[in-house]
PDB file of N, CA and C in Angstrom:
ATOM      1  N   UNK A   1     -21.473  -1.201  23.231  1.00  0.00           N
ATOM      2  CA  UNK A   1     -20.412  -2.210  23.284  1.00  0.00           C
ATOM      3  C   UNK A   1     -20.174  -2.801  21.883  1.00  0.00           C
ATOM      4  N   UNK A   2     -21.001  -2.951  21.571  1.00  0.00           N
ATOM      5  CA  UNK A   2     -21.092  -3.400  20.069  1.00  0.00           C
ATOM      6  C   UNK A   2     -20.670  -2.901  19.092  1.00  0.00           C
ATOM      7  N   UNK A   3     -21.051  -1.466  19.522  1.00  0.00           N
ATOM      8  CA  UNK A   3     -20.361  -0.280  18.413  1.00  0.00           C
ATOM      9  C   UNK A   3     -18.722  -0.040  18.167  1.00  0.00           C
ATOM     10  N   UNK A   4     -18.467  -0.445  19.757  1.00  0.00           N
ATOM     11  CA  UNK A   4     -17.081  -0.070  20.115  1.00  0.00           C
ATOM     12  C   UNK A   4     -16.503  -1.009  19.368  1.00  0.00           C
ATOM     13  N   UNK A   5     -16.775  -2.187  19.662  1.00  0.00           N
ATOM     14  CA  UNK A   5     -16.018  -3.312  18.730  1.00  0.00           C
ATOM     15  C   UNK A   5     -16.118  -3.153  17.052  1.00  0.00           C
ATOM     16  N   UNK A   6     -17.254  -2.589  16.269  1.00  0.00           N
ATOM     17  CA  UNK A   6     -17.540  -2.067  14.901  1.00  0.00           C
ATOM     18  C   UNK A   6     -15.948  -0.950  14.560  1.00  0.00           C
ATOM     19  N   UNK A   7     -16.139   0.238  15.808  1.00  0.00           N
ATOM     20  CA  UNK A   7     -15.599   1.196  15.406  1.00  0.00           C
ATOM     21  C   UNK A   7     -13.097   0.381  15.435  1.00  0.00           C
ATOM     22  N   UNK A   8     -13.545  -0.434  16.331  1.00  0.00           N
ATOM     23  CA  UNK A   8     -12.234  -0.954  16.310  1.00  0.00           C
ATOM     24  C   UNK A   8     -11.849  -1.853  15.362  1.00  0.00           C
ATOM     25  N   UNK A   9     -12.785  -2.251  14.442  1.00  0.00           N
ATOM     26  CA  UNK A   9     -12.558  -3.261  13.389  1.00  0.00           C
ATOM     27  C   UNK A   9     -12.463  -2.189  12.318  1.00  0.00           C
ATOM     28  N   UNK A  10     -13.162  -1.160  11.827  1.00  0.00           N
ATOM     29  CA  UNK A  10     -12.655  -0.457  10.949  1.00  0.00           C
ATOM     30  C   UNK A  10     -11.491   0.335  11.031  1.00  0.00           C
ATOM     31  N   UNK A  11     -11.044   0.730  12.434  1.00  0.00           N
ATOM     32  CA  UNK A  11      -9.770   1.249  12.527  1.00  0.00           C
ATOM     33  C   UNK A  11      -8.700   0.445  11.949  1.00  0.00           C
ATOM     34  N   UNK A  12      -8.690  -1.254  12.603  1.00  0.00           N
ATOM     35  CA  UNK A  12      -8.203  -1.974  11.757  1.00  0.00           C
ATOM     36  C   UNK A  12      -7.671  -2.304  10.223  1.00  0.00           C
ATOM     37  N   UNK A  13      -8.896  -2.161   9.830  1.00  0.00           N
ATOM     38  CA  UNK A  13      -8.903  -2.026   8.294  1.00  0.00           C
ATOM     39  C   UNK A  13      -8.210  -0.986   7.824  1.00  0.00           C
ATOM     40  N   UNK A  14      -8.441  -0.019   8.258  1.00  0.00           N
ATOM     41  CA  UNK A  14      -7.637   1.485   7.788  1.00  0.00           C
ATOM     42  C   UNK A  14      -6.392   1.163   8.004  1.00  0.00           C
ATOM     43  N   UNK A  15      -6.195   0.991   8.762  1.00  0.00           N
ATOM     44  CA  UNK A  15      -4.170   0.698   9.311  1.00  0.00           C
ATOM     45  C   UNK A  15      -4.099  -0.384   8.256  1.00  0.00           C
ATOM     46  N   UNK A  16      -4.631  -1.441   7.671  1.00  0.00           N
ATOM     47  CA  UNK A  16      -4.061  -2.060   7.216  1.00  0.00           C
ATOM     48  C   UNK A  16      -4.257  -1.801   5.708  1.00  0.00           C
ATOM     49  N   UNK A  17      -5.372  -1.071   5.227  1.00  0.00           N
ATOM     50  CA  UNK A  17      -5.129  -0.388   3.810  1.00  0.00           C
ATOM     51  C   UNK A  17      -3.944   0.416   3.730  1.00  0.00           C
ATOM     52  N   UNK A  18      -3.593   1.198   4.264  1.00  0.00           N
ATOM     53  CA  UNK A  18      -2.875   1.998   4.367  1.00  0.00           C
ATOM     54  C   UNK A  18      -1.202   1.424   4.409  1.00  0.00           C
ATOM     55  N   UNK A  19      -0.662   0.298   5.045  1.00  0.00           N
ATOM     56  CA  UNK A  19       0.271  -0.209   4.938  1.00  0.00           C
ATOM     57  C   UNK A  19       0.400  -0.989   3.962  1.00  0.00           C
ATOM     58  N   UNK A  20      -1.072  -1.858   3.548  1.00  0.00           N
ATOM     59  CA  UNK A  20      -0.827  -2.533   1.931  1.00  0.00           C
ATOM     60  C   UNK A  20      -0.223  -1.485   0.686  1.00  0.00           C
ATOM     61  N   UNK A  21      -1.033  -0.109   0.897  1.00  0.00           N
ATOM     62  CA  UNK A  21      -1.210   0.971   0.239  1.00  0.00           C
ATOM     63  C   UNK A  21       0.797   1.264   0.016  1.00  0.00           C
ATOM     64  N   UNK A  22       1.582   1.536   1.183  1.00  0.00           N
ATOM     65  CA  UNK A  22       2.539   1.512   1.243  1.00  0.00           C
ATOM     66  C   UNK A  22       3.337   1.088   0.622  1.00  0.00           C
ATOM     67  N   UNK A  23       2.935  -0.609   0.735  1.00  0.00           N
ATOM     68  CA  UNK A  23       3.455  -1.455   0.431  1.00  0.00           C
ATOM     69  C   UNK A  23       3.798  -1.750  -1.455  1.00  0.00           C
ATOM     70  N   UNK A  24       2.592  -1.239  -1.608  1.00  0.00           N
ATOM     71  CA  UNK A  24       2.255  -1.338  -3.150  1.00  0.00           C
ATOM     72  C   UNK A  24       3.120  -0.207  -3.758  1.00  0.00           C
ATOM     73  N   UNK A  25       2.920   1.104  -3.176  1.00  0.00           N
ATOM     74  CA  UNK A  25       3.720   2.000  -3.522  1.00  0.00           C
ATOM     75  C   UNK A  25       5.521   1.585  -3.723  1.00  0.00           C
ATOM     76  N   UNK A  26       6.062   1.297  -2.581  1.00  0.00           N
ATOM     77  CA  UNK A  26       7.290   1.064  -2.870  1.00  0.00           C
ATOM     78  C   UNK A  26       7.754  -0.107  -4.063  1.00  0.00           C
ATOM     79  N   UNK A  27       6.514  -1.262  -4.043  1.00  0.00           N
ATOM     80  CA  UNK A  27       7.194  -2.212  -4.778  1.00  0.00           C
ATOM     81  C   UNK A  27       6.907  -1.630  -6.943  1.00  0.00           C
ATOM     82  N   UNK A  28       6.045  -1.006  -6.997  1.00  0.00           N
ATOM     83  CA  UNK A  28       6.071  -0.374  -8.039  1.00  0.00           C
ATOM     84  C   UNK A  28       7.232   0.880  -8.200  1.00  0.00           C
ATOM     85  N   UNK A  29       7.570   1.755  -7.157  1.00  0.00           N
ATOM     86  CA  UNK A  29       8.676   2.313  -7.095  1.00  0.00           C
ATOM     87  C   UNK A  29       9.921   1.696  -7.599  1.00  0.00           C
ATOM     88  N   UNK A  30      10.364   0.761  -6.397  1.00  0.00           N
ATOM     89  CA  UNK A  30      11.398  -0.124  -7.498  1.00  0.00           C
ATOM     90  C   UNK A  30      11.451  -0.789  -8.474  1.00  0.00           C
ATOM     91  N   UNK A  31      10.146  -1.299  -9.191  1.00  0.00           N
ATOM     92  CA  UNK A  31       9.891  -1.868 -10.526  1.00  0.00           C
ATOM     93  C   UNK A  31       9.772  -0.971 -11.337  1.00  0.00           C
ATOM     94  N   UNK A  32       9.840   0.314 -11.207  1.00  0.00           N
ATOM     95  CA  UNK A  32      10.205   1.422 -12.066  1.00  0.00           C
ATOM     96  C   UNK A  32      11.620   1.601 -12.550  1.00  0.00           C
ATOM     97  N   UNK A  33      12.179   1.486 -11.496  1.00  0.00           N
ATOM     98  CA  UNK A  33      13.481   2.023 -11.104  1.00  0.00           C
ATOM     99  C   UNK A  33      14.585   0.925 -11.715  1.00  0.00           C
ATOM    100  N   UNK A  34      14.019  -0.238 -11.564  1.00  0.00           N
ATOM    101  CA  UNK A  34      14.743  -1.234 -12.407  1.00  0.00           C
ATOM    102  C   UNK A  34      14.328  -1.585 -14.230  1.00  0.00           C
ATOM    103  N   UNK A  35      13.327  -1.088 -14.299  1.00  0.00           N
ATOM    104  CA  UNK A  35      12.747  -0.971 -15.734  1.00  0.00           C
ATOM    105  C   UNK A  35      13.702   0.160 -15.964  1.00  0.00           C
ATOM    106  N   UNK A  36      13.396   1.224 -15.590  1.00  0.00           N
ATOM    107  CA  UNK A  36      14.822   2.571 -15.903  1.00  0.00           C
ATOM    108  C   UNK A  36      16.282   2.265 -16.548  1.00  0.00           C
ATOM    109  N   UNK A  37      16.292   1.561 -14.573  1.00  0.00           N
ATOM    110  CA  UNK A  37      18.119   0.868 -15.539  1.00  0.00           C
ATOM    111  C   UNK A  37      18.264   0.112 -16.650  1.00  0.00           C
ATOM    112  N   UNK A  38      17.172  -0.748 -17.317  1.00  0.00           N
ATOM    113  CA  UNK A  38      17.561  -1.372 -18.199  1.00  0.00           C
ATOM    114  C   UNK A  38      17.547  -0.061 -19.478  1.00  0.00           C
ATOM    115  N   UNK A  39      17.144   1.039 -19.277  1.00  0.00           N
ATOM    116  CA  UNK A  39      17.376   1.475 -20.284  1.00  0.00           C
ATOM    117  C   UNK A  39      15.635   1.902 -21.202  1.00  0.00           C
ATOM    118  N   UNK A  40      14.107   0.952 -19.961  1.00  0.00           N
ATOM    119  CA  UNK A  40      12.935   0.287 -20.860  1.00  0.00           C
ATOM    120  C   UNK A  40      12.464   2.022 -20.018  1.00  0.00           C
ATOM    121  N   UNK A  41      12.371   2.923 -20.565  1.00  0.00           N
ATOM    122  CA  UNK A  41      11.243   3.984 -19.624  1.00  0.00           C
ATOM    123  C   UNK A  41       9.798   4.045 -20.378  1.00  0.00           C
ATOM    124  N   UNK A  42       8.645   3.916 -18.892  1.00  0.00           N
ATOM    125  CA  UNK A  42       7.352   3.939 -19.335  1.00  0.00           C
ATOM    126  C   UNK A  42       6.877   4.004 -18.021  1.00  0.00           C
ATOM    127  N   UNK A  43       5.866   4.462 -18.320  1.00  0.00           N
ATOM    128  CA  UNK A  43       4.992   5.093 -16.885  1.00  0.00           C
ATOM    129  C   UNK A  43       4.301   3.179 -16.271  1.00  0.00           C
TER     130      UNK A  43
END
């Protein structure tokens, strides 16, 4: 019982790395993309 609740809290965590993970991705995506338009390119 105990375990079950362990194994459902790390599932947790995963789903939610994974959508931060997302999250991070797109907002550096468009902070690229607007660094671009100005003309500023850099990794």
């Amino acid at each position: 019982r105990n375990q079950d609740w362990l194994n459902t809290g790390v599932q947790g965590l995963n789903i939610i790395k994974v959508i931060l993970g997302k999250l991070v991705e797109s907002q550096v995506r468009s902070y690229k993309k607007e660094r671009c338009e100005d003309g500023f390119v850099s990794l």
